[in-house]
Protein backbone atom coordinates (compact mmCIF):
# COMPACT_ATOMS: atom_id res chain seq x y z
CA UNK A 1 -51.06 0.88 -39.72
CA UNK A 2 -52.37 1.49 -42.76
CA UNK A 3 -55.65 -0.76 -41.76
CA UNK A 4 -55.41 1.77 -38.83
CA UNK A 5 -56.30 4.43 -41.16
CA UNK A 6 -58.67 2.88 -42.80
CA UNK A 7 -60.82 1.82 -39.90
CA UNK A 8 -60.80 5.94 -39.21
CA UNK A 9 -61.18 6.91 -42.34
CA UNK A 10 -64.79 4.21 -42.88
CA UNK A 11 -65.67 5.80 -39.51
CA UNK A 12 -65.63 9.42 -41.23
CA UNK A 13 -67.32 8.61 -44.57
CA UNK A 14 -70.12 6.71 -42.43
CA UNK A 15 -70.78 9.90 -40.84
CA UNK A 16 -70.83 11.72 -43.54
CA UNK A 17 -72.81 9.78 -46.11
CA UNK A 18 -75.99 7.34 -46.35
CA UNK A 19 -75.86 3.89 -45.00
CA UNK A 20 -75.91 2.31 -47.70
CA UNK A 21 -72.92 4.06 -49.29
CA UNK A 22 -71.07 3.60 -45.76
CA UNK A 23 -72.26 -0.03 -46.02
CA UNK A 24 -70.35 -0.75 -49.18
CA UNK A 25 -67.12 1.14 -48.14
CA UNK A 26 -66.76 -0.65 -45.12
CA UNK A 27 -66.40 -4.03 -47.38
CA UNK A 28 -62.97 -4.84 -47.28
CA UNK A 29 -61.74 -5.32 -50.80
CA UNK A 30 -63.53 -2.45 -51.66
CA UNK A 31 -62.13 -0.20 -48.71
CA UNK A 32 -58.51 -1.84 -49.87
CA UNK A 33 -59.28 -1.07 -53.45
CA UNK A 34 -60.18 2.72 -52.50
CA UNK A 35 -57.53 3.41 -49.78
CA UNK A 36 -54.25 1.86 -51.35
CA UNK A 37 -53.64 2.70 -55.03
CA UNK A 38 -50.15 2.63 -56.57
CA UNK A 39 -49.49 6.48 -56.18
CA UNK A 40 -48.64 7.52 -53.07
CA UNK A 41 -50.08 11.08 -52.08
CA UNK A 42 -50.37 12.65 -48.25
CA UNK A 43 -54.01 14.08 -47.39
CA UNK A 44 -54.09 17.17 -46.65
CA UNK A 45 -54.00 17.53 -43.01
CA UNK A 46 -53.56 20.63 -41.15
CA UNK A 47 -52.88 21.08 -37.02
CA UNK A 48 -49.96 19.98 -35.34
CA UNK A 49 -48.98 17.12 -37.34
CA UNK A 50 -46.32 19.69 -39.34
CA UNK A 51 -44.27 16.70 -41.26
CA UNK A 52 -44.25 14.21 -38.96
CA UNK A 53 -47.56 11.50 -39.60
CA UNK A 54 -48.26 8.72 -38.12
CA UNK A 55 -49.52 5.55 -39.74
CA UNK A 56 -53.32 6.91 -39.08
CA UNK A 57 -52.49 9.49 -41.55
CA UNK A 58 -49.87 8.96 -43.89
CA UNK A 59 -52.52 7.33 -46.55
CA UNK A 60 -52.08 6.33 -50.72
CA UNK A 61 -54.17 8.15 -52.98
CA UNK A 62 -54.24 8.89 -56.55
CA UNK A 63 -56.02 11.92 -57.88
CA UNK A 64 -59.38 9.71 -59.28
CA UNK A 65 -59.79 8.45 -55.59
CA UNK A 66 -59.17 11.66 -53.72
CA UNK A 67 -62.02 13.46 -55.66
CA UNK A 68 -64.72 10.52 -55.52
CA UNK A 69 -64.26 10.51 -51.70
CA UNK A 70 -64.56 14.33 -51.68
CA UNK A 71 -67.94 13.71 -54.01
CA UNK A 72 -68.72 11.14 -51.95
CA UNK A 73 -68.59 12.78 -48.92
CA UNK A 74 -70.56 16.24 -49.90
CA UNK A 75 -72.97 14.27 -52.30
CA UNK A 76 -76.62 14.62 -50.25
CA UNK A 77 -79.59 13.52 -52.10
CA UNK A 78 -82.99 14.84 -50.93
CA UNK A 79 -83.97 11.20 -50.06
CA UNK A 80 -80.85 10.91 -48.06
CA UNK A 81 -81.15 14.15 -46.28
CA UNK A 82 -84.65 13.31 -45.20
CA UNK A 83 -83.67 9.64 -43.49
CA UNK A 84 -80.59 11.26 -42.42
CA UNK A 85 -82.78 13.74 -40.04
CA UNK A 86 -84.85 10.74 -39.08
CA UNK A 87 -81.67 9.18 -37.45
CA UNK A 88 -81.28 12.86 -36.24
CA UNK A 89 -83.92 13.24 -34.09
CA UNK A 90 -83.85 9.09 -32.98
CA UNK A 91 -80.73 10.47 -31.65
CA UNK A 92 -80.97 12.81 -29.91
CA UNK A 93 -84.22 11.37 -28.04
CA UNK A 94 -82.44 8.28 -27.08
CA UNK A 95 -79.41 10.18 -25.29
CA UNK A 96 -81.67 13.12 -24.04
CA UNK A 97 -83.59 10.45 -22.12
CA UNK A 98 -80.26 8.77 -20.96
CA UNK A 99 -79.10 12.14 -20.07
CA UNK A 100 -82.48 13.37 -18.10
CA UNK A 101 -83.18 9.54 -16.49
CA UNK A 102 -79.24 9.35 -15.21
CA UNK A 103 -78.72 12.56 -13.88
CA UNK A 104 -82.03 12.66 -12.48
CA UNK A 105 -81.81 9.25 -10.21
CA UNK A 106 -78.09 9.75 -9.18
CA UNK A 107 -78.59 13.05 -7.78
CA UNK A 108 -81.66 11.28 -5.88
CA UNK A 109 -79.12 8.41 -4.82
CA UNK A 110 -76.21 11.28 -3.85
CA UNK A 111 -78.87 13.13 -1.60
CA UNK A 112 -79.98 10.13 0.18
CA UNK A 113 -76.80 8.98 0.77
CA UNK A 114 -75.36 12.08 2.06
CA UNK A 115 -78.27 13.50 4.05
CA UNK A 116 -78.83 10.06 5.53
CA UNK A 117 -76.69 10.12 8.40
CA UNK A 118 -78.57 7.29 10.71
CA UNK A 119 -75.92 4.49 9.24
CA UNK A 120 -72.61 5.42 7.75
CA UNK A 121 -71.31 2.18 6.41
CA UNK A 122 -68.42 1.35 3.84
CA UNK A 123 -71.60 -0.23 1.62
CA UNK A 124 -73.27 3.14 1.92
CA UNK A 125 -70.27 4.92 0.15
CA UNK A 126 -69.53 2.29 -2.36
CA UNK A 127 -72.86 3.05 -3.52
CA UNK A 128 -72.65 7.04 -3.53
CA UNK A 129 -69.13 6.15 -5.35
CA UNK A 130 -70.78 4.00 -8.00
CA UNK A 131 -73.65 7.36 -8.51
CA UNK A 132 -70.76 9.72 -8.67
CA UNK A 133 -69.08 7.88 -11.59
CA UNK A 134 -72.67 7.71 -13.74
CA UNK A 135 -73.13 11.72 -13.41
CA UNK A 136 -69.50 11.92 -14.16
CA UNK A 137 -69.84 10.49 -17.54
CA UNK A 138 -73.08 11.31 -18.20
CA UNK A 139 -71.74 14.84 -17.92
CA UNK A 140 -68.94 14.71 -19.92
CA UNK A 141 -68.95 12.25 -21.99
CA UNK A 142 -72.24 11.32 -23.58
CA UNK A 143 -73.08 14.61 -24.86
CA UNK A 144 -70.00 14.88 -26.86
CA UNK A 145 -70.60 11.84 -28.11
CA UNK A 146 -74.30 13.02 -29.35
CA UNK A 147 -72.65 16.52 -30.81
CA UNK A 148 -69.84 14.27 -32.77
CA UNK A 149 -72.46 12.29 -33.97
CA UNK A 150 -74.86 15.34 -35.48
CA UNK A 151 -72.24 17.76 -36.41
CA UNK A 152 -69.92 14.75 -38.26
CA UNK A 153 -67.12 16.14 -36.43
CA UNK A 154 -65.37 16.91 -33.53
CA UNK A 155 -66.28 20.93 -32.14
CA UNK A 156 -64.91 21.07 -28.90
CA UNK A 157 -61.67 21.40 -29.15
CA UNK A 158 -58.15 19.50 -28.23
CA UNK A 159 -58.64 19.97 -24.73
CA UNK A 160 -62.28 17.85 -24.77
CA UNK A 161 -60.50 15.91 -27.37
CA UNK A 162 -58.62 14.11 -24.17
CA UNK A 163 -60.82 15.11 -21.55
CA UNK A 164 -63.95 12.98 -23.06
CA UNK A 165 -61.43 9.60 -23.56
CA UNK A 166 -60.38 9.96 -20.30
CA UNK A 167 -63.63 10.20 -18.74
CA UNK A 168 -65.44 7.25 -20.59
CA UNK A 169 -62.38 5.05 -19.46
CA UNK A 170 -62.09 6.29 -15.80
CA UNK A 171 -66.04 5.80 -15.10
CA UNK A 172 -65.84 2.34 -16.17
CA UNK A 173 -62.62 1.11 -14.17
CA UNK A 174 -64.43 3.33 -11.32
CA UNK A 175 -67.83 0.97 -11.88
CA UNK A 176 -66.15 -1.68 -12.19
CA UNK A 177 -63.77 -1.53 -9.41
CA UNK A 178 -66.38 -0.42 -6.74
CA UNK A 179 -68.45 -3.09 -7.53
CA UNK A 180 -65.59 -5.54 -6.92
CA UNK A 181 -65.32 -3.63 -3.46
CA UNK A 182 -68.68 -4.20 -2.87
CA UNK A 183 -68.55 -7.90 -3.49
CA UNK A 184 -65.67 -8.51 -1.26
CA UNK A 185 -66.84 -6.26 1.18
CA UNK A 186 -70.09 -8.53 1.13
CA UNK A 187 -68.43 -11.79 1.59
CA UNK A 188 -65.78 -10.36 4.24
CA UNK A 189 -68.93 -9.75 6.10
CA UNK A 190 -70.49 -12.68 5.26
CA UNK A 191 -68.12 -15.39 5.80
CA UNK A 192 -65.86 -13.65 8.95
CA UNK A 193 -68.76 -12.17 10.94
CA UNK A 194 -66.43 -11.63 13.89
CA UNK A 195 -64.37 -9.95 12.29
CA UNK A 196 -64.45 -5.98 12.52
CA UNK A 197 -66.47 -4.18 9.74
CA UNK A 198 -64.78 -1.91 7.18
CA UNK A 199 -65.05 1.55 9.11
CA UNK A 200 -66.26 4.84 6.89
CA UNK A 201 -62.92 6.27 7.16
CA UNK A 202 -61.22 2.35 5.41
CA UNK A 203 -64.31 2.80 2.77
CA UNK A 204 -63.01 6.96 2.50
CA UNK A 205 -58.90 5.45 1.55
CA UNK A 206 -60.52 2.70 -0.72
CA UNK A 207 -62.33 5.06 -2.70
CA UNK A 208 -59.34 6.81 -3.48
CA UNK A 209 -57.08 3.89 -3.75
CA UNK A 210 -60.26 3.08 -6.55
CA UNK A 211 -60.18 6.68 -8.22
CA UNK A 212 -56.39 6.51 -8.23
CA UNK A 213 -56.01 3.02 -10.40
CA UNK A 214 -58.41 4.24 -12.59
CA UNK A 215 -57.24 7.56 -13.60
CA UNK A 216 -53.60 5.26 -13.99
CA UNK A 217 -55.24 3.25 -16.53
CA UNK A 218 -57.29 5.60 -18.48
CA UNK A 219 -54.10 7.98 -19.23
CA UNK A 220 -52.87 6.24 -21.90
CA UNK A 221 -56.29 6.36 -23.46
CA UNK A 222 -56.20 10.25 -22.82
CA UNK A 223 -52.76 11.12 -23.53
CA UNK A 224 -52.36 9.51 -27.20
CA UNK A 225 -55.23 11.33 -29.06
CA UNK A 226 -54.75 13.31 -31.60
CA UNK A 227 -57.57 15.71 -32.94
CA UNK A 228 -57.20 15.66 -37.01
CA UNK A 229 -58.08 18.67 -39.05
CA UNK A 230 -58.45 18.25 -42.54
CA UNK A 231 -59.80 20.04 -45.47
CA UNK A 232 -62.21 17.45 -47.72
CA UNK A 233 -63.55 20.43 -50.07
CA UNK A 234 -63.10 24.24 -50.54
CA UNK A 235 -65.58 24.82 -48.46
CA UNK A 236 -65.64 21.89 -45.72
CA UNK A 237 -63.38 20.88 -43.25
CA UNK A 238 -63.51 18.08 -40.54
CA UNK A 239 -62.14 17.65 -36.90
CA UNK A 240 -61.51 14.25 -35.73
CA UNK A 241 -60.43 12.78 -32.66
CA UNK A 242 -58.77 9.54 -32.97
CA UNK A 243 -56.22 7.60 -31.03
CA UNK A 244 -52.79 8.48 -31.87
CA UNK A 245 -50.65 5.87 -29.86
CA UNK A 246 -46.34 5.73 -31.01
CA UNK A 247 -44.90 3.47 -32.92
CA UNK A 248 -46.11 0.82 -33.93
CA UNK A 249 -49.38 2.19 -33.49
CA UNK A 250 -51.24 -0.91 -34.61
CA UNK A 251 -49.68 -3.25 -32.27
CA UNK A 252 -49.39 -0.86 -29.28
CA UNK A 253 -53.70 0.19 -29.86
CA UNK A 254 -54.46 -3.68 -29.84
CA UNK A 255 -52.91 -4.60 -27.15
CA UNK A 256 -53.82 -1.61 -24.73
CA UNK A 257 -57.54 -2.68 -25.73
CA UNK A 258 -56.80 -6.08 -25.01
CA UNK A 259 -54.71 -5.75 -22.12
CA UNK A 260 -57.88 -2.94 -19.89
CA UNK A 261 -60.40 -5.17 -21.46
CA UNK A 262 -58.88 -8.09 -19.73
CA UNK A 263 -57.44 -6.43 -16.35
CA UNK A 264 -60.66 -3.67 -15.91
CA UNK A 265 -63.40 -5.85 -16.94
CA UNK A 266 -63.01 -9.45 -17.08
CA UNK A 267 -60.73 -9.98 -14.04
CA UNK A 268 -63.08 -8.14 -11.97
CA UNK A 269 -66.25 -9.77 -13.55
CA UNK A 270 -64.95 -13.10 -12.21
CA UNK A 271 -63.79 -12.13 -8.57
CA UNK A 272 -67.56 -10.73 -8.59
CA UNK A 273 -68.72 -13.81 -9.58
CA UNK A 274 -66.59 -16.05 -7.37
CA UNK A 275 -67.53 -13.89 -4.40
CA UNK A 276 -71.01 -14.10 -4.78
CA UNK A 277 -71.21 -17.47 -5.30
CA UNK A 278 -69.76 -17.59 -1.84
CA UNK A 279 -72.01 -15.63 -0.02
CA UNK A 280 -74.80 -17.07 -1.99
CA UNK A 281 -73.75 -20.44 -0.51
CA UNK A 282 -73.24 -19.44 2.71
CA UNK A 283 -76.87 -17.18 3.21
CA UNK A 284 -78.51 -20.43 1.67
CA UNK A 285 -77.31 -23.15 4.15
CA UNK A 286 -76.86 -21.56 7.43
CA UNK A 287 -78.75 -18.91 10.01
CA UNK A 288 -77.83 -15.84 11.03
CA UNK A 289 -76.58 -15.26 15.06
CA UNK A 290 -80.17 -14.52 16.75
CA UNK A 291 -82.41 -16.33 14.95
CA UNK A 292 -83.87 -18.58 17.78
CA UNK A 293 -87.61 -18.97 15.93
CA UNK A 294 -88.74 -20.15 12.76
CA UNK A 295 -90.18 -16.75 12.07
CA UNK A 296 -87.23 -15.37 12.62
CA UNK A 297 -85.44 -17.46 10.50
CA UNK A 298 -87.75 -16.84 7.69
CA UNK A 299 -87.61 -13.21 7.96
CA UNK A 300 -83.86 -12.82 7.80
CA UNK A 301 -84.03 -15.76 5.25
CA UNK A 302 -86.13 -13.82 2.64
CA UNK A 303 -84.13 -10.42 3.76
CA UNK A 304 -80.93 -12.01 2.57
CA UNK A 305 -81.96 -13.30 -0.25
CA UNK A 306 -83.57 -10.21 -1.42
CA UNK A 307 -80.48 -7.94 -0.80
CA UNK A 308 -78.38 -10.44 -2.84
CA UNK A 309 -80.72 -10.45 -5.40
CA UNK A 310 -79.89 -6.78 -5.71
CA UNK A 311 -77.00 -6.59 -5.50
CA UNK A 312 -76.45 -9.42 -8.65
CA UNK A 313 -78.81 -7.30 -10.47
CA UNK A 314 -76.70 -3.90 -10.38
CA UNK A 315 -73.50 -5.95 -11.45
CA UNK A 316 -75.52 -7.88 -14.06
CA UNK A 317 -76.76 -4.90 -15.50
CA UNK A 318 -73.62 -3.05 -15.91
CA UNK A 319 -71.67 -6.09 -17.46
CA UNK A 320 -74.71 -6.66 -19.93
CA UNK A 321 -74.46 -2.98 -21.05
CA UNK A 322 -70.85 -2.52 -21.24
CA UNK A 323 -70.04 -6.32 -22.55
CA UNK A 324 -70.88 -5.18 -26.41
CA UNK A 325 -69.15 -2.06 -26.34
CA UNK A 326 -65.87 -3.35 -24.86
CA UNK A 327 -66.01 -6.38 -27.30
CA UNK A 328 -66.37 -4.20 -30.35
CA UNK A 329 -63.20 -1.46 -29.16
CA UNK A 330 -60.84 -4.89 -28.87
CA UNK A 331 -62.03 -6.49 -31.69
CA UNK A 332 -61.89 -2.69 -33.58
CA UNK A 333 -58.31 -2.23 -32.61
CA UNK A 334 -57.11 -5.59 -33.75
CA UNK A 335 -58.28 -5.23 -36.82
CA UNK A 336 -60.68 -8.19 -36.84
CA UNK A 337 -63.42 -6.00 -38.00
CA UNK A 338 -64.31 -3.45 -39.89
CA UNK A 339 -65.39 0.09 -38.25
CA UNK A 340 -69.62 0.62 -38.33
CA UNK A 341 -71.29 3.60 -37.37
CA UNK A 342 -75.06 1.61 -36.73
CA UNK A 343 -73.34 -0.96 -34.30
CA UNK A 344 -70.70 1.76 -32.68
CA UNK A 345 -74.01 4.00 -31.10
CA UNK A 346 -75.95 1.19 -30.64
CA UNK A 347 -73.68 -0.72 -28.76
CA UNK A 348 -72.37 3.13 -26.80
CA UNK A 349 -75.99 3.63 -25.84
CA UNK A 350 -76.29 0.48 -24.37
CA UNK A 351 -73.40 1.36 -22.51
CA UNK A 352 -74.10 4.93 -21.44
CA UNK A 353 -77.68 3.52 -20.72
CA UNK A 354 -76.55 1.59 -17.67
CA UNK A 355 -76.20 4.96 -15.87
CA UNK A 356 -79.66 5.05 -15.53
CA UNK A 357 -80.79 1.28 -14.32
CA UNK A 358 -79.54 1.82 -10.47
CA UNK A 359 -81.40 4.32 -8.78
CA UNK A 360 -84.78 2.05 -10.21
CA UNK A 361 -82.98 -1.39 -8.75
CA UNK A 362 -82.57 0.45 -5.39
CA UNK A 363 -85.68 2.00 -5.18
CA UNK A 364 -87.33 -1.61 -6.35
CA UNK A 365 -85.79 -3.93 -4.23
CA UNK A 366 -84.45 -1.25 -0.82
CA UNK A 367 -87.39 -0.69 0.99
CA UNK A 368 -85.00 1.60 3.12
CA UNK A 369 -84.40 3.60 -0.31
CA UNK A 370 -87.68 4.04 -1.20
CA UNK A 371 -88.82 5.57 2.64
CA UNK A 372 -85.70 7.53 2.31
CA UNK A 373 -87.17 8.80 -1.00
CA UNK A 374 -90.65 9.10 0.41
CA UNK A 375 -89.13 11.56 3.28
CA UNK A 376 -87.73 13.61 0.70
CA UNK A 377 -90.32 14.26 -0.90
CA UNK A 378 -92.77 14.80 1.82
CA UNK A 379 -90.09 17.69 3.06
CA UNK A 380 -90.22 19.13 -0.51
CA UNK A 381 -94.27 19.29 -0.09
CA UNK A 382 -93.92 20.30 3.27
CA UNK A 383 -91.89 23.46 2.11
CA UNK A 384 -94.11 23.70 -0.79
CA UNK A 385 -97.25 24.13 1.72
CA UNK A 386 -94.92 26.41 4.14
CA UNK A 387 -94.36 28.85 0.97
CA UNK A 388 -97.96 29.06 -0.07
CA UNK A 389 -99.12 29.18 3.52
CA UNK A 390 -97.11 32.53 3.58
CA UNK A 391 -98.39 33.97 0.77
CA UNK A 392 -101.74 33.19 1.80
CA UNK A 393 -101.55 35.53 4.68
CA UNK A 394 -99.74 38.39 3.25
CA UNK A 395 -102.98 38.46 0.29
CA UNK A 396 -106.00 40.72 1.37
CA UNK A 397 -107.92 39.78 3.61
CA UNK A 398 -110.77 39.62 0.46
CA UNK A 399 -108.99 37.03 -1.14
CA UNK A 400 -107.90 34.81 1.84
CA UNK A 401 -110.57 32.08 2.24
CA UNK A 402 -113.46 32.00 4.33
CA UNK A 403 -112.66 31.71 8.51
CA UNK A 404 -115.15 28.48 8.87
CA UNK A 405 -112.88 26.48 6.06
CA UNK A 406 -110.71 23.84 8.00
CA UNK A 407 -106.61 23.84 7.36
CA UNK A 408 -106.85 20.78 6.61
CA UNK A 409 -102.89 19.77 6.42
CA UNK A 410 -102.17 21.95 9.52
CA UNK A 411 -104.77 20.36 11.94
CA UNK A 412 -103.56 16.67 10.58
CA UNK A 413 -99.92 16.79 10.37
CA UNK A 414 -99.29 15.75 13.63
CA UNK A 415 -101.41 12.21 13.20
CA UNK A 416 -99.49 12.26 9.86
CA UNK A 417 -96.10 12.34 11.58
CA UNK A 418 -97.18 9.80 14.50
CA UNK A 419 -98.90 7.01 11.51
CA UNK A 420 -95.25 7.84 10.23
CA UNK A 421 -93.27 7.18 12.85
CA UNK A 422 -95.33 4.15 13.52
CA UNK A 423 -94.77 2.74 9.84
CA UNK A 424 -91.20 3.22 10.10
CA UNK A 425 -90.90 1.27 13.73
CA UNK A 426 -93.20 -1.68 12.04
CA UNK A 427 -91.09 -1.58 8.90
CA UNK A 428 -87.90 -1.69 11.07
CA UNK A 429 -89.40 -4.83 12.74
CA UNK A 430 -90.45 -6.98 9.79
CA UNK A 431 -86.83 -7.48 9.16
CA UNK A 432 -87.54 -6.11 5.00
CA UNK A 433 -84.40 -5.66 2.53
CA UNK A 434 -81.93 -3.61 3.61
CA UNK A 435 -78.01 -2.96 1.48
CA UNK A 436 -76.65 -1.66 4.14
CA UNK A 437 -77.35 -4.27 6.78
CA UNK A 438 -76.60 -8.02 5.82
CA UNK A 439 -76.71 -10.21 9.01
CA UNK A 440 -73.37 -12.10 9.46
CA UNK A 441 -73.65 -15.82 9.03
CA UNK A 442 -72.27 -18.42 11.50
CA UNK A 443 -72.93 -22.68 11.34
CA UNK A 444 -75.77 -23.69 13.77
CA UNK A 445 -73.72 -26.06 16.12
C-alpha cells in the first residue's frame, strides 16, 4: 500500500518539478529512502477523508523530509520555468490537434452514416457506434487530461473526478467490443452466406447489449476514486484524483488492471484475429455466387481484398495505440514499475490519437465514403452559391454585374448533375471497395 502511495506521490512531484529532479525521485531506493523514515507523521490532507485513510495516504514522514518535498515542489529556477513552458505549449499542440482532427472526422463519419439512408446494414451502425465512442472521449476525457497536466492538479471537481475515469474506460471496452462485432459479423457473412443477415434492428439490441457491458466494467474504475486535497505550502494546495479501491487496495488495483486488461483487450484482440484469419482464408480460395467470368472474378477478387484490408487496418490501429497505454496501467498497478510523467502522456496520446486515424482509413480505402463525402460537400457549395445568389439580387441594380456575363454554375448544373449521376452508375459497376457490401462466399462445385 505504501508503494501505492508512492507511485502517486512520484506522479505529483513529476508534475510539479523539472525532469531531472522527477527523474531521480522516481529511483527506487531513493523514493524508499524519502517516503519511509522511522517517524511516522500523517500529511496533511483535507476533503472527505476525516480520520479514516487509506493506504494511498496514510504516509511516514519526519519533519527534514516533509519540508524538502515542500522546497522541492515550489523550488522553480528560471532555466526550469523556461523548458517547463516549452513542454507547455508541445502540449497543448499535440492534444489540440487530436482534439480538432477527431472531432472533426467523426462528425463527418456520424453525418454520412445517418443521412445515408440507401443501405442500412448492421456494418453501417457498428461503424457510427465505433465514431460515437471517439467524440465521446475526445469530449470528455482528453481535455481534462491536458488541464491536469498544465495546471499540476485536478480543477474540475469530484464529480469530473469519476466522470473522466469512467469515460476513458467505457470508450475503450465500447472500441473494442464493436470491433469484435464487426469481425464476427464479417465472418457470419462470410462463411454462412445463406444464412439471414443481421437486420438494423439485431445491430440496434447489440449496440446496447455493447454499451451495457461496458459501462459494467468501467464502474469500478469510476466508483473508487478519490479526489485528494492537500496543502504542500502556505500558499499552495493540490487536487488529485487517484484510485481509491478498499482494502487491500494494492491487491484489489492490480488485479482489476489485470483482470479488464485481459477480458476488454486481449480476449477480444484474439477472437479478432481468429475471425479474420477465417474470412481471409475463405475470400482467398473460393468465388463469390455470380461470378461466371474471369473479369468478374477479378473484380470481386480485388473488392474483397480491399475491404479486408480495411477493415485489419482500423483494428490494427487501435490495438497499436492503446497496446502501450494498457501495458503501462497493469504494470503501474502491480507495482513492477515506477510511475513517469514523460512515458504516462506519451503513451495517453498515442492512445487518445487513435480517435483520429478512422475517418482517413475510410475515406482512403471506401470509395463509397469518399462520394458520400464528395456529395456533402457539393450540397454545402450548392447552398453556399444559393445564399450569395440571393444577395446578389437584392444589391442595386449598380452593383449587380453586367446582363451579357454568363451564370456560369446555373446554366451548367444540370450537365454537372447528369456527368454525376453517370459516375456514380459506372462506379457502381466496377465492383470498387465497399464496407458495407462483402459478397458471401460459397465452394465452386
Amino acid at each position: 500500500m505504501r508503494s501505492a502511495a508512492a507511485i502517486c506521490l512520484s506522479l505529483l512531484l513529476g508534475l510539479c518539478s523539472s525532469d531531472r529532479t522527477a527523474a531521480r525521485l522516481n529511483d527506487s531506493s531513493l523514493l524508499a529512502e524519502a517516503l519511509f523514515p522511522r517517524t511516522e507523521r500523517l500529511l496533511n490532507v483535507s476533503g472527505q477523508l476525516g480520520n479514516r485513510t487509506s493506504g494511498f495516504f496514510l504516509l511516514d514522514f519526519d519533519e527534514e523530509t516533509l519540508e524538502g518535498w515542500r522546497s522541492l515542489a515550489s523550488r522553480k529556477s528560471s532555466g526550469e520555468e523556461s523548458q517547463w513552458g516549452g513542454v507547455k505549449a508541445l502540449l497543448v499542440a499535440a492534444y489540440s490537434l487530436i482534439i480538432v482532427v477527431s472531432l472533426f472526422g467523426n462528425t463527418l463519419v456520424c453525418h454520412v452514416m445517418i443521412k445515408t439512408n440507401r443501405t442500412q446494414t448492421s456494418t453501417r451502425l457498428f461503424i457510427l457506434n465505433l465514431a460515437v465512442a471517439d467524440i465521446f472521449i475526445t469530449v470528455l476525457n482528453t481535455p481534462f487530461t491536458l488541464v491536469r497536466f498544465m495546471n499540476s492538479t485536478w480543477v474540475f471537481g469530484r464529480t469530473m473526478c469519476h466522470i473522466s475515469r469512467f469515460v476513458q474506460y467505457c470508450s475503450l471496452h465500447v472500441s473494442t467490443l464493436t470491433l469484435t462485432a464487426i469481425a464476427l459479423d464479417r465472418r457470419k457473412v462470410i462463411l454462412y452466406p445463406l444464412r439471414p443477415r443481421m437486420s438494423p434492428v439485431q445491430g440496434g439490441v447489440w449496440v446496447t447489449v455493447i454499451w451495457i457491458m461496458a459501462s459494467c466494467f468501467s464502474l469500478p474504475h469510476a466508483i473508487y476514486q478519490k479526489l485528494l486535497t492537500f496543502t504542500y505550502s502556505e500558499e499552495k494546495e493540490r487536487s488529485l484524483c487517484i484510485p481509491d479501491f478498499p482494502e487491500p487496495s494494492d491487491v484489489y488495483w492490480q488485479y482489476i488492471d489485470l483482470l479488464t486488461f485481459i477480458l476488454l483487450y486481449v480476449l477480444p484482440l484474439l477472437i479478432i484475429t481468429s475471425s479474420y484469419t477465417t474470412v481471409a482464408r475463405r475470400l482467398w480460395r473460393h468465388n463469390a455466387i455470380g461470378d461466371i467470368t474471369t473479369d468478374q472474378h477479378a473484380t470481386h477478387r480485388k473488392k474483397r481484398q480491399r475491404t479486408l484490408a480495411m477493415l485489419l487496418l482500423v483494428v490494427g490501429v487501435f490495438a497499436v495505440c492503446w497496446f502501450p497505454l494498457n501495458c503501462y496501467v497493469v504494470l503501474l498497478s502491480s507495482q513492477a514499475i515506477h510511475s513517469s510523467n514523460a512515458l504516462y502522456f506519451c503513451f495517453h496520446w498515442l492512445a487518445m490519437s487513435s480517435t483520429c486515424y478512422n475517418p482517413f482509413i475510410y475515406c482512403c480505402l471506401n470509395p463509397t465514403f469518399r462520394q458520400e463525402l464528395r456529395l456533402l460537400f457539393g450540397r454545402c457549395r450548392r447552398k453556399r452559391r444559393v445564399v450569395v445568389g440571393m444577395e446578389l439580387e437584392h444589391r442595386p441594380a449598380a452593383a449587380c454585374a453586367p446582363c451579357h456575363r454568363p451564370a456560369w454554375p446555373d446554366d451548367h448544373e444540370p450537365l454537372r448533375s447528369n456527368a454525376h449521376v453517370l459516375f456514380t452508375a459506372q462506379q457502381a459497376l466496377t465492383g470498387r471497395t465497399d464496407i458495407l457490401s462483402v459478397e458471401p462466399m460459397v465452394a465452386v462445385s
